[in-house]
PDB file of N, CA and C in Angstrom:
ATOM      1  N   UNK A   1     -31.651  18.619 -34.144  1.00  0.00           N
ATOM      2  CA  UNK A   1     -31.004  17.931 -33.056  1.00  0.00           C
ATOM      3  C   UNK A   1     -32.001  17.053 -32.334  1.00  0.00           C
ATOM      4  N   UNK A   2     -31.238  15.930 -32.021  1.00  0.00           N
ATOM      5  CA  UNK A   2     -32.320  15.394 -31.330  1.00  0.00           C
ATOM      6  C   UNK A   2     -32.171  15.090 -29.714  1.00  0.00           C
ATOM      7  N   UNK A   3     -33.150  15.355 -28.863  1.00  0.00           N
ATOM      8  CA  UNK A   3     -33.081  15.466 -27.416  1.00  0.00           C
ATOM      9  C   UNK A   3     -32.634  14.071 -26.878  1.00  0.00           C
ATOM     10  N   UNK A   4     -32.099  14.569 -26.044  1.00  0.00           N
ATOM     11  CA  UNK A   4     -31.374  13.310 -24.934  1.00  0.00           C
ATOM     12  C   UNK A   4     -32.401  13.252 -24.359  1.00  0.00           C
ATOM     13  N   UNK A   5     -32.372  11.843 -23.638  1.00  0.00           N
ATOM     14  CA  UNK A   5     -32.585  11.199 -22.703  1.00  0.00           C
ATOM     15  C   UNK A   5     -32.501  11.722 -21.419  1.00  0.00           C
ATOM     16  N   UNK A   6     -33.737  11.428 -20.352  1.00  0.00           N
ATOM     17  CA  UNK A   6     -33.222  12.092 -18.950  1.00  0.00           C
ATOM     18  C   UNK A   6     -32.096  11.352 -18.184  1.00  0.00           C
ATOM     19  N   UNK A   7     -31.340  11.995 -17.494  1.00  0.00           N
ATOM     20  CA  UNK A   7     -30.176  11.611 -17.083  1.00  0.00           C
ATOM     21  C   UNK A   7     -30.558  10.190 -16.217  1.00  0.00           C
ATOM     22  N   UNK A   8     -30.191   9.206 -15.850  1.00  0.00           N
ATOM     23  CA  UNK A   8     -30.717   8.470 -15.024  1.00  0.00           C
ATOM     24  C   UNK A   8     -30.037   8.646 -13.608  1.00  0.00           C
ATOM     25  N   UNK A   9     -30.252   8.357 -12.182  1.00  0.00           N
ATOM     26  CA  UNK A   9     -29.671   9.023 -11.422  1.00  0.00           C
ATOM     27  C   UNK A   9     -28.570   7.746 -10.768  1.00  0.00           C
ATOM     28  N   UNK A  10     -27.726   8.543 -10.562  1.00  0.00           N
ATOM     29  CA  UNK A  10     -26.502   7.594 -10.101  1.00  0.00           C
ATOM     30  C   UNK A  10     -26.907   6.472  -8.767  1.00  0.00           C
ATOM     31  N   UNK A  11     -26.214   5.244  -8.945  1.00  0.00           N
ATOM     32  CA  UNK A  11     -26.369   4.548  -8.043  1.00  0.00           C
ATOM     33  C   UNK A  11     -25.735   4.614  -7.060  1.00  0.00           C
ATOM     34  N   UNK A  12     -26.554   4.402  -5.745  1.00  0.00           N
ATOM     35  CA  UNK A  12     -26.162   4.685  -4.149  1.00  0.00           C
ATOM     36  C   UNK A  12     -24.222   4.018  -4.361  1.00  0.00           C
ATOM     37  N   UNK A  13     -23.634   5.343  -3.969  1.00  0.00           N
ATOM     38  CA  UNK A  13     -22.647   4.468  -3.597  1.00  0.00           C
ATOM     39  C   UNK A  13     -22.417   3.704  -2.142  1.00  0.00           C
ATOM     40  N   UNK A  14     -21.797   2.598  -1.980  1.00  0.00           N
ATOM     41  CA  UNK A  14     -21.217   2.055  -1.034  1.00  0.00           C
ATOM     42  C   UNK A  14     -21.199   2.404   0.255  1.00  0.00           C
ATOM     43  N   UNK A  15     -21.393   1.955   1.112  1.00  0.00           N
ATOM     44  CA  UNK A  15     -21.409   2.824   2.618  1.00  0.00           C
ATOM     45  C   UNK A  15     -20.372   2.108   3.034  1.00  0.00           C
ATOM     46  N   UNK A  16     -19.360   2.962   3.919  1.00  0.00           N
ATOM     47  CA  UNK A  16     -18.460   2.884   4.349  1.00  0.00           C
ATOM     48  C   UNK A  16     -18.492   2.095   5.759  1.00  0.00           C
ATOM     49  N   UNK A  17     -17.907   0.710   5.754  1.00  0.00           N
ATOM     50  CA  UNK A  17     -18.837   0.366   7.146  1.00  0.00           C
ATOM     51  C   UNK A  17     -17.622  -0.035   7.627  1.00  0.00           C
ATOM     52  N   UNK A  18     -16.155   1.122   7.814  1.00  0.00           N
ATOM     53  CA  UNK A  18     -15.431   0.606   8.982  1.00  0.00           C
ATOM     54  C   UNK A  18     -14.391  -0.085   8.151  1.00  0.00           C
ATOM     55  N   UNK A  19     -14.145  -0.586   7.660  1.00  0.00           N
ATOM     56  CA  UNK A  19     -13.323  -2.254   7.583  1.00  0.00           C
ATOM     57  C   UNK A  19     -12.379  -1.102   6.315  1.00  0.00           C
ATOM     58  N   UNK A  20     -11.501  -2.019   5.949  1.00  0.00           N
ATOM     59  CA  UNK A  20     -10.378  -1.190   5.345  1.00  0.00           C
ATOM     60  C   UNK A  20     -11.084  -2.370   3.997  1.00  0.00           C
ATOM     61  N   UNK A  21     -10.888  -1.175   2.957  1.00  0.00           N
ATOM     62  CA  UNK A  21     -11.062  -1.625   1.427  1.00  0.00           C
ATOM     63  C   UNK A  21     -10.061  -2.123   0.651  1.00  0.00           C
ATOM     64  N   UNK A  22      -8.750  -1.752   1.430  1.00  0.00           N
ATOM     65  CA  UNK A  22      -7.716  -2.082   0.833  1.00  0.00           C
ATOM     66  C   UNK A  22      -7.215  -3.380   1.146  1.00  0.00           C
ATOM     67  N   UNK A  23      -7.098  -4.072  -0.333  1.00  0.00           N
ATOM     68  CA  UNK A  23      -6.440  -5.269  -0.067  1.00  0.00           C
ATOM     69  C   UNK A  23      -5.186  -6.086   1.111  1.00  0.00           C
ATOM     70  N   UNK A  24      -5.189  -7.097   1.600  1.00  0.00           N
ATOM     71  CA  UNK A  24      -4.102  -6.926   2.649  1.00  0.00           C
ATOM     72  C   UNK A  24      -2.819  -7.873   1.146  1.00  0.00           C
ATOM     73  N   UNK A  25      -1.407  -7.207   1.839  1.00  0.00           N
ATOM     74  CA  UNK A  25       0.079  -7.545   1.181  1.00  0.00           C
ATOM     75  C   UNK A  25       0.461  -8.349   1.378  1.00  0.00           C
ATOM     76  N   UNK A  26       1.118  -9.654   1.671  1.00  0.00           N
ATOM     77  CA  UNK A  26       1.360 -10.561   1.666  1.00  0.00           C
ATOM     78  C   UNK A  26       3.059 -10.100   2.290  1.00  0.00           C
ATOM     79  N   UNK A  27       3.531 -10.355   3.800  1.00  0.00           N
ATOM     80  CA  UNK A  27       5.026 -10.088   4.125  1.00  0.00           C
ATOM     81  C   UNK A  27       6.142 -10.536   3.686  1.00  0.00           C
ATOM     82  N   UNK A  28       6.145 -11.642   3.094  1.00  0.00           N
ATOM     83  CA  UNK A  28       7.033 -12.486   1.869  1.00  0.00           C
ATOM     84  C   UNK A  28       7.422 -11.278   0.877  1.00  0.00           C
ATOM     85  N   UNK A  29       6.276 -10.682   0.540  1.00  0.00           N
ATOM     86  CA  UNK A  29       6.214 -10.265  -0.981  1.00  0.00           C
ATOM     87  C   UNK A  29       7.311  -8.562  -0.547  1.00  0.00           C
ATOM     88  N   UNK A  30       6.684  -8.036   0.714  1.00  0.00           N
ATOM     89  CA  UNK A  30       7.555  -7.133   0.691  1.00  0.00           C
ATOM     90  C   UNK A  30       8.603  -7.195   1.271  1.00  0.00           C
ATOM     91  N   UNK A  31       9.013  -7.958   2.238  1.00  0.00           N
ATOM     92  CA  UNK A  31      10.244  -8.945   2.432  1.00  0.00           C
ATOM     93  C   UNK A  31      11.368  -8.458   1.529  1.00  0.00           C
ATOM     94  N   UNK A  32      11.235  -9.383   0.463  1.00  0.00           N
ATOM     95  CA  UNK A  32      11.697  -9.971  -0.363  1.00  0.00           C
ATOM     96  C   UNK A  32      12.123  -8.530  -1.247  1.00  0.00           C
ATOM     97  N   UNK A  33      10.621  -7.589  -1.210  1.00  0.00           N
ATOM     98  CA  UNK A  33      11.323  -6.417  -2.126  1.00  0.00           C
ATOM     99  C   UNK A  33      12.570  -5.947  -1.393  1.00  0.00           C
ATOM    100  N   UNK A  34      12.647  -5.024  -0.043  1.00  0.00           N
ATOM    101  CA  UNK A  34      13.215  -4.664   0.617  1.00  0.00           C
ATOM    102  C   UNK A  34      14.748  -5.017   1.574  1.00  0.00           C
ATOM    103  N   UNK A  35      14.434  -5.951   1.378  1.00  0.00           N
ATOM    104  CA  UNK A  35      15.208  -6.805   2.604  1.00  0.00           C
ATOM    105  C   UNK A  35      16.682  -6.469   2.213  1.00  0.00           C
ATOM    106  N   UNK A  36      17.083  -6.281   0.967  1.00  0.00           N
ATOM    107  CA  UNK A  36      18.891  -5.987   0.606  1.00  0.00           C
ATOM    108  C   UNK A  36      18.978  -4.780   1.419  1.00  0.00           C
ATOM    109  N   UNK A  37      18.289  -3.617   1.340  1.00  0.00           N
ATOM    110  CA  UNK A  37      18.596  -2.379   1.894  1.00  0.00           C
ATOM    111  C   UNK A  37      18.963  -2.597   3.102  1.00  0.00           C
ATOM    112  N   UNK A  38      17.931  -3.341   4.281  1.00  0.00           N
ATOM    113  CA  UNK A  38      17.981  -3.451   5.687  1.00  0.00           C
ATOM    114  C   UNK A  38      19.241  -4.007   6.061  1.00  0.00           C
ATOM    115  N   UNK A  39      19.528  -5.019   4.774  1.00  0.00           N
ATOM    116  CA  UNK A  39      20.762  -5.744   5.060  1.00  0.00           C
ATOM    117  C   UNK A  39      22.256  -4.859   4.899  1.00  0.00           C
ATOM    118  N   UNK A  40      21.944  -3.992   4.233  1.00  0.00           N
ATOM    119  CA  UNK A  40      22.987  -3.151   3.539  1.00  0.00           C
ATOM    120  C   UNK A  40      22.783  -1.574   4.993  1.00  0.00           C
ATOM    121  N   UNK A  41      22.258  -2.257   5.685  1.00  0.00           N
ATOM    122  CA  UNK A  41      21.795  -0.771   7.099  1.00  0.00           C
ATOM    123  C   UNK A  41      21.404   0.403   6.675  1.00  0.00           C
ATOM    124  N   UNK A  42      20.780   0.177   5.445  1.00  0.00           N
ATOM    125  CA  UNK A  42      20.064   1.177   5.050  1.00  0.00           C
ATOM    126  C   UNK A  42      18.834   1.554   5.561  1.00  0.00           C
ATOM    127  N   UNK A  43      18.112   2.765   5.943  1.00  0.00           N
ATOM    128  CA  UNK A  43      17.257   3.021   6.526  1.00  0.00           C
ATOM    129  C   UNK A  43      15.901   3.672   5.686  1.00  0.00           C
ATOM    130  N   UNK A  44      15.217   3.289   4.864  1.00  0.00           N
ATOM    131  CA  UNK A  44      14.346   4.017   3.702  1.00  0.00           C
ATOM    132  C   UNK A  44      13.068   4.295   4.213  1.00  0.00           C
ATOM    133  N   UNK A  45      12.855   5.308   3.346  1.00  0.00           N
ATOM    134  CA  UNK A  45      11.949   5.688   3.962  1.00  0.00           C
ATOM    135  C   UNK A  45      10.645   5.528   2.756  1.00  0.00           C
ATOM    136  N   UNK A  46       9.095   5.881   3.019  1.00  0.00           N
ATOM    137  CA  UNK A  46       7.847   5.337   2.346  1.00  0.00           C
ATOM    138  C   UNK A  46       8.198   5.563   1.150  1.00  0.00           C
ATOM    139  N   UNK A  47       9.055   6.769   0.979  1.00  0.00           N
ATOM    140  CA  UNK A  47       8.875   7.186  -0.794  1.00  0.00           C
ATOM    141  C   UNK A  47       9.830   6.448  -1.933  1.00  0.00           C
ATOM    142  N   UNK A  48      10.873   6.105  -0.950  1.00  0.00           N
ATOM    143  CA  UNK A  48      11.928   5.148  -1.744  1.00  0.00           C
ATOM    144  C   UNK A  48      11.475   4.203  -1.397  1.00  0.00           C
ATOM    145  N   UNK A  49      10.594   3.277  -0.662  1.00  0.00           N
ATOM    146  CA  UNK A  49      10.458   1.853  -0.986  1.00  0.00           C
ATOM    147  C   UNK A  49       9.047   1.967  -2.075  1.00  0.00           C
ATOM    148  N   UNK A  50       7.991   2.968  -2.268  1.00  0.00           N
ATOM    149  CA  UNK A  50       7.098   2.423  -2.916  1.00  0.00           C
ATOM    150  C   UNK A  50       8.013   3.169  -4.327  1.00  0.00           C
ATOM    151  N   UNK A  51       8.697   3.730  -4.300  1.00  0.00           N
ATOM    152  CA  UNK A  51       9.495   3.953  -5.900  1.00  0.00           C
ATOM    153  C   UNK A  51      10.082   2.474  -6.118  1.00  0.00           C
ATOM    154  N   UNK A  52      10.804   2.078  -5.268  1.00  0.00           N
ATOM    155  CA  UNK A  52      10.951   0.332  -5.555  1.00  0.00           C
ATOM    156  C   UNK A  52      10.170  -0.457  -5.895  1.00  0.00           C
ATOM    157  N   UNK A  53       9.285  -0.167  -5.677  1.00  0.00           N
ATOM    158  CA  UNK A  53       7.920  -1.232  -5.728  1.00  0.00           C
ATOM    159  C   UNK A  53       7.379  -1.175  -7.567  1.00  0.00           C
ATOM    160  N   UNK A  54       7.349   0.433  -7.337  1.00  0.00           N
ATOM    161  CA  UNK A  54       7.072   0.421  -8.743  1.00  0.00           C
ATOM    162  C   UNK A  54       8.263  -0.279  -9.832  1.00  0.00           C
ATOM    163  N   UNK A  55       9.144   0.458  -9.751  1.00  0.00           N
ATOM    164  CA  UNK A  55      10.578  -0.353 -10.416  1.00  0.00           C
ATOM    165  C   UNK A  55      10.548  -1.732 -10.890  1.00  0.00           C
ATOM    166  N   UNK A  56      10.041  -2.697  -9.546  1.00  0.00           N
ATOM    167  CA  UNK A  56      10.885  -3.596  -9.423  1.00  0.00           C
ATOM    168  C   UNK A  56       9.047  -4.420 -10.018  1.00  0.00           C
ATOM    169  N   UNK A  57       7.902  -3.083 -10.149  1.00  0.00           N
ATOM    170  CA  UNK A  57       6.744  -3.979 -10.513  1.00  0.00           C
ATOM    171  C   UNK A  57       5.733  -4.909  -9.672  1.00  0.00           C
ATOM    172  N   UNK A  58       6.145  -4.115  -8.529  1.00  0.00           N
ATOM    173  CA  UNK A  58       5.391  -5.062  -7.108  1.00  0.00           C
ATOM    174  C   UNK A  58       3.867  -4.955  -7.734  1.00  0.00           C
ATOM    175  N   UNK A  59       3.211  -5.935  -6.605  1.00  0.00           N
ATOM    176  CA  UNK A  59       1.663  -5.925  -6.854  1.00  0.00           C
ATOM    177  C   UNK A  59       1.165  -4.919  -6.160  1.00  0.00           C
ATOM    178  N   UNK A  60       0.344  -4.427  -6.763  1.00  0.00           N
ATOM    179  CA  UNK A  60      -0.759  -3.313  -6.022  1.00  0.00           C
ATOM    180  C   UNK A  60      -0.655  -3.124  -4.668  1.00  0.00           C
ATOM    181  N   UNK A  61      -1.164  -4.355  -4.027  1.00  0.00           N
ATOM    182  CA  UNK A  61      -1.056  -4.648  -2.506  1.00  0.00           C
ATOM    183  C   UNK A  61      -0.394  -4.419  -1.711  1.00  0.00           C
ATOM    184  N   UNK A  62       1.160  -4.623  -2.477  1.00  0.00           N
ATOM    185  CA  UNK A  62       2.754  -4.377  -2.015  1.00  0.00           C
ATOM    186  C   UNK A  62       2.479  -2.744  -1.743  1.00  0.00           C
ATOM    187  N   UNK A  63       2.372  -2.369  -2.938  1.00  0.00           N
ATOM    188  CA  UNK A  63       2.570  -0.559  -3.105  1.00  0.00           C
ATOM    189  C   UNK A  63       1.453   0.124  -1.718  1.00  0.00           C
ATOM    190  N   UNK A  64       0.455  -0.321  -2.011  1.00  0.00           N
ATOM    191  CA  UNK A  64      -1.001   0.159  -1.193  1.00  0.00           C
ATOM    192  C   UNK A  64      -0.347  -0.034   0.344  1.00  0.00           C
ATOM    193  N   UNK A  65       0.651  -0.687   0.648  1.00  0.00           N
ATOM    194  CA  UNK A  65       0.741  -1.383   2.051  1.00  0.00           C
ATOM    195  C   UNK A  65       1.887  -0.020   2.103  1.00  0.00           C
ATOM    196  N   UNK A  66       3.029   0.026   1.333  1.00  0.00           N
ATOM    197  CA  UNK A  66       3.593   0.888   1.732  1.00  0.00           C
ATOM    198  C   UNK A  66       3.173   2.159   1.846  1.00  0.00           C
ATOM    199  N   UNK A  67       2.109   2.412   0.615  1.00  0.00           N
ATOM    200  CA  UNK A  67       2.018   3.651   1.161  1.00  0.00           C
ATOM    201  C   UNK A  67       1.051   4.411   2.571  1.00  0.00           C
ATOM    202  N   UNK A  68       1.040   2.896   3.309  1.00  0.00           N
ATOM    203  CA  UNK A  68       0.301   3.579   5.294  1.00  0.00           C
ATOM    204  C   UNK A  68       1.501   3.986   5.709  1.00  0.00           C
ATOM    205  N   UNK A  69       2.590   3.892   5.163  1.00  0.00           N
ATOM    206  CA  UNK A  69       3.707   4.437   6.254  1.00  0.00           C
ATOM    207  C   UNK A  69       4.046   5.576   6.377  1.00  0.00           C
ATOM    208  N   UNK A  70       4.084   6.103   7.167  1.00  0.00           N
ATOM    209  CA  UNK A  70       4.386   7.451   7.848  1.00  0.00           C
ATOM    210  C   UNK A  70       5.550   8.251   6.727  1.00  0.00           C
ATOM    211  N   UNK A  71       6.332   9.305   7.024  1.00  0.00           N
ATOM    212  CA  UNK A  71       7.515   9.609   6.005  1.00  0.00           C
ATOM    213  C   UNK A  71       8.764   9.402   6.550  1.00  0.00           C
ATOM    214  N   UNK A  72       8.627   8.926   7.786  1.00  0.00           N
ATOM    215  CA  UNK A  72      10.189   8.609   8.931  1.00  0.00           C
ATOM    216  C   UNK A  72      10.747   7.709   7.879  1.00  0.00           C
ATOM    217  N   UNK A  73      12.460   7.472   8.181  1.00  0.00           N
ATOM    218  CA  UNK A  73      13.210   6.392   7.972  1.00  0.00           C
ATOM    219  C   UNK A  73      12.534   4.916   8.575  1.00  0.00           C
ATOM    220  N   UNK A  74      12.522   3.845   8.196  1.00  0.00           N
ATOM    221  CA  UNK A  74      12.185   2.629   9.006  1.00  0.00           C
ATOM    222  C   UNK A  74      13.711   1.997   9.572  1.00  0.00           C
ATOM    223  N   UNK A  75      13.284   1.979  10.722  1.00  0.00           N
ATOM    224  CA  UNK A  75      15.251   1.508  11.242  1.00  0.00           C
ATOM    225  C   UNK A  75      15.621   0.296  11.268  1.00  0.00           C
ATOM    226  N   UNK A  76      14.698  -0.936  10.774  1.00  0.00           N
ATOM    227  CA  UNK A  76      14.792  -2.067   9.992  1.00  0.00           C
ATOM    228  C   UNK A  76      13.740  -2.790   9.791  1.00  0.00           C
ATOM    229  N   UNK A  77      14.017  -4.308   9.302  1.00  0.00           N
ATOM    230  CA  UNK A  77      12.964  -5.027   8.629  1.00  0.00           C
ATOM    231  C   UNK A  77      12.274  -5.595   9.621  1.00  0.00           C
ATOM    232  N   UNK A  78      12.471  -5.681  10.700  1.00  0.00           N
ATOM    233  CA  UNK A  78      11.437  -5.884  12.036  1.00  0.00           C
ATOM    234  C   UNK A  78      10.649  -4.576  12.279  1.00  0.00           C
ATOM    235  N   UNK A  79      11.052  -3.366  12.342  1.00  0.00           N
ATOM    236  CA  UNK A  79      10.492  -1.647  12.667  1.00  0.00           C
ATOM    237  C   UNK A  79       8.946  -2.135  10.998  1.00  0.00           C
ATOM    238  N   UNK A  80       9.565  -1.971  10.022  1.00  0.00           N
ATOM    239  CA  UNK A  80       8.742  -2.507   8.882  1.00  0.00           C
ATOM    240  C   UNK A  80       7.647  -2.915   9.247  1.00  0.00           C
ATOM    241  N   UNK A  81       7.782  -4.519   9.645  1.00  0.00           N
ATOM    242  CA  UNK A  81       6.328  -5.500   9.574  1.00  0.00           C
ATOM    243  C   UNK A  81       5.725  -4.875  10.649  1.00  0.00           C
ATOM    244  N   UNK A  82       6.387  -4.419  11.893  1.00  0.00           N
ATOM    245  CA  UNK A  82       5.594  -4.094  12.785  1.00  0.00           C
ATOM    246  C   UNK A  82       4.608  -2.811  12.272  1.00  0.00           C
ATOM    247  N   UNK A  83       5.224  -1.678  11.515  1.00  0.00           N
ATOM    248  CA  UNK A  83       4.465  -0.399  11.392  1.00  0.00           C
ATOM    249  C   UNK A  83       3.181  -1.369  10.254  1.00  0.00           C
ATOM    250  N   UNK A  84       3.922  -1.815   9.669  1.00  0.00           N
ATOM    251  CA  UNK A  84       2.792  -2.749   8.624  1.00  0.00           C
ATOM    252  C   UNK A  84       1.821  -3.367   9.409  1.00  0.00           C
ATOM    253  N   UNK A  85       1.978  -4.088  10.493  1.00  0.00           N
ATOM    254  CA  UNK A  85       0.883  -4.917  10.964  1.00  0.00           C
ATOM    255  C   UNK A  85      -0.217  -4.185  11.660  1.00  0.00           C
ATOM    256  N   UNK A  86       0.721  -2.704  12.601  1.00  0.00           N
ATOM    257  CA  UNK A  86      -0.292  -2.283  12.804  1.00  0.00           C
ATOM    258  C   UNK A  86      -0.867  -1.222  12.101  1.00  0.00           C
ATOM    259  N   UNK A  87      -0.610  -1.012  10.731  1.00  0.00           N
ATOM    260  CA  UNK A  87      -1.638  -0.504  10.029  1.00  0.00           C
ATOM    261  C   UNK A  87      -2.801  -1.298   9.264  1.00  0.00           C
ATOM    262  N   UNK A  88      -2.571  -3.081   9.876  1.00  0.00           N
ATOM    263  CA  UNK A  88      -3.065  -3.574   9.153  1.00  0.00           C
ATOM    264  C   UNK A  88      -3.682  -3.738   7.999  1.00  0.00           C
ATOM    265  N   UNK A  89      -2.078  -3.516   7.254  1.00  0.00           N
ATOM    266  CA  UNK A  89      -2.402  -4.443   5.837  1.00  0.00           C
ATOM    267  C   UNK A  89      -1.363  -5.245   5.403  1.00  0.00           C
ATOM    268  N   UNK A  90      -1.018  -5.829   6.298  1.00  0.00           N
ATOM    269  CA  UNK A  90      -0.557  -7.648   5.941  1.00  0.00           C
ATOM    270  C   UNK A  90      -1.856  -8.458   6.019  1.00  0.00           C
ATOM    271  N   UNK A  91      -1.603  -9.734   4.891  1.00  0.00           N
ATOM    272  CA  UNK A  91      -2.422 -10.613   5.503  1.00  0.00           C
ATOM    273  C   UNK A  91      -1.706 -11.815   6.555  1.00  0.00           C
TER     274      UNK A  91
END
């Protein structure tokens, strides 16, 4: 057998300096996913819109944005952007 190599040691990860890593969503984009339900007075909540997201093939960003939301119903598409903005991740 022949001996390995010494392990080399992992590189420093990243320091966390505050700022959110996560991409910001674009409000068009989830708009646009959502908006029949609100219209239809439907009230959904995080787990059925990012199951939509997947479905319907949203971008990353879309999904990542929904999933800051709490597990409440959202009581419409204004309640939405607002919980969105201030979790800031719209751009």
């Amino acid at each position: 057998m022949r001996a390995l190599p010494p392990a080399l040691p992992h590189a420093p990860s990243q320091q966390h300096t505050g700022s959110s890593a996560v991409a910001k969503a674009q409000w068009s984009d989830i708009e646009a996913l959502v908006k029949d339900w609100f219209d239809q007075g439907m009230q959904p909540e995080r787990g059925e819109m990012i199951e939509l997201a997947y479905e319907k093939d949203a971008h990353d960003d879309v999904i990542d944005a929904l999933d800051t939301l709490n597990g409440k119903p959202v009581p419409s598409l204004d309640s939405l952007k607002q919980q969105l903005t201030d979790n800031g991740v719209l751009a």
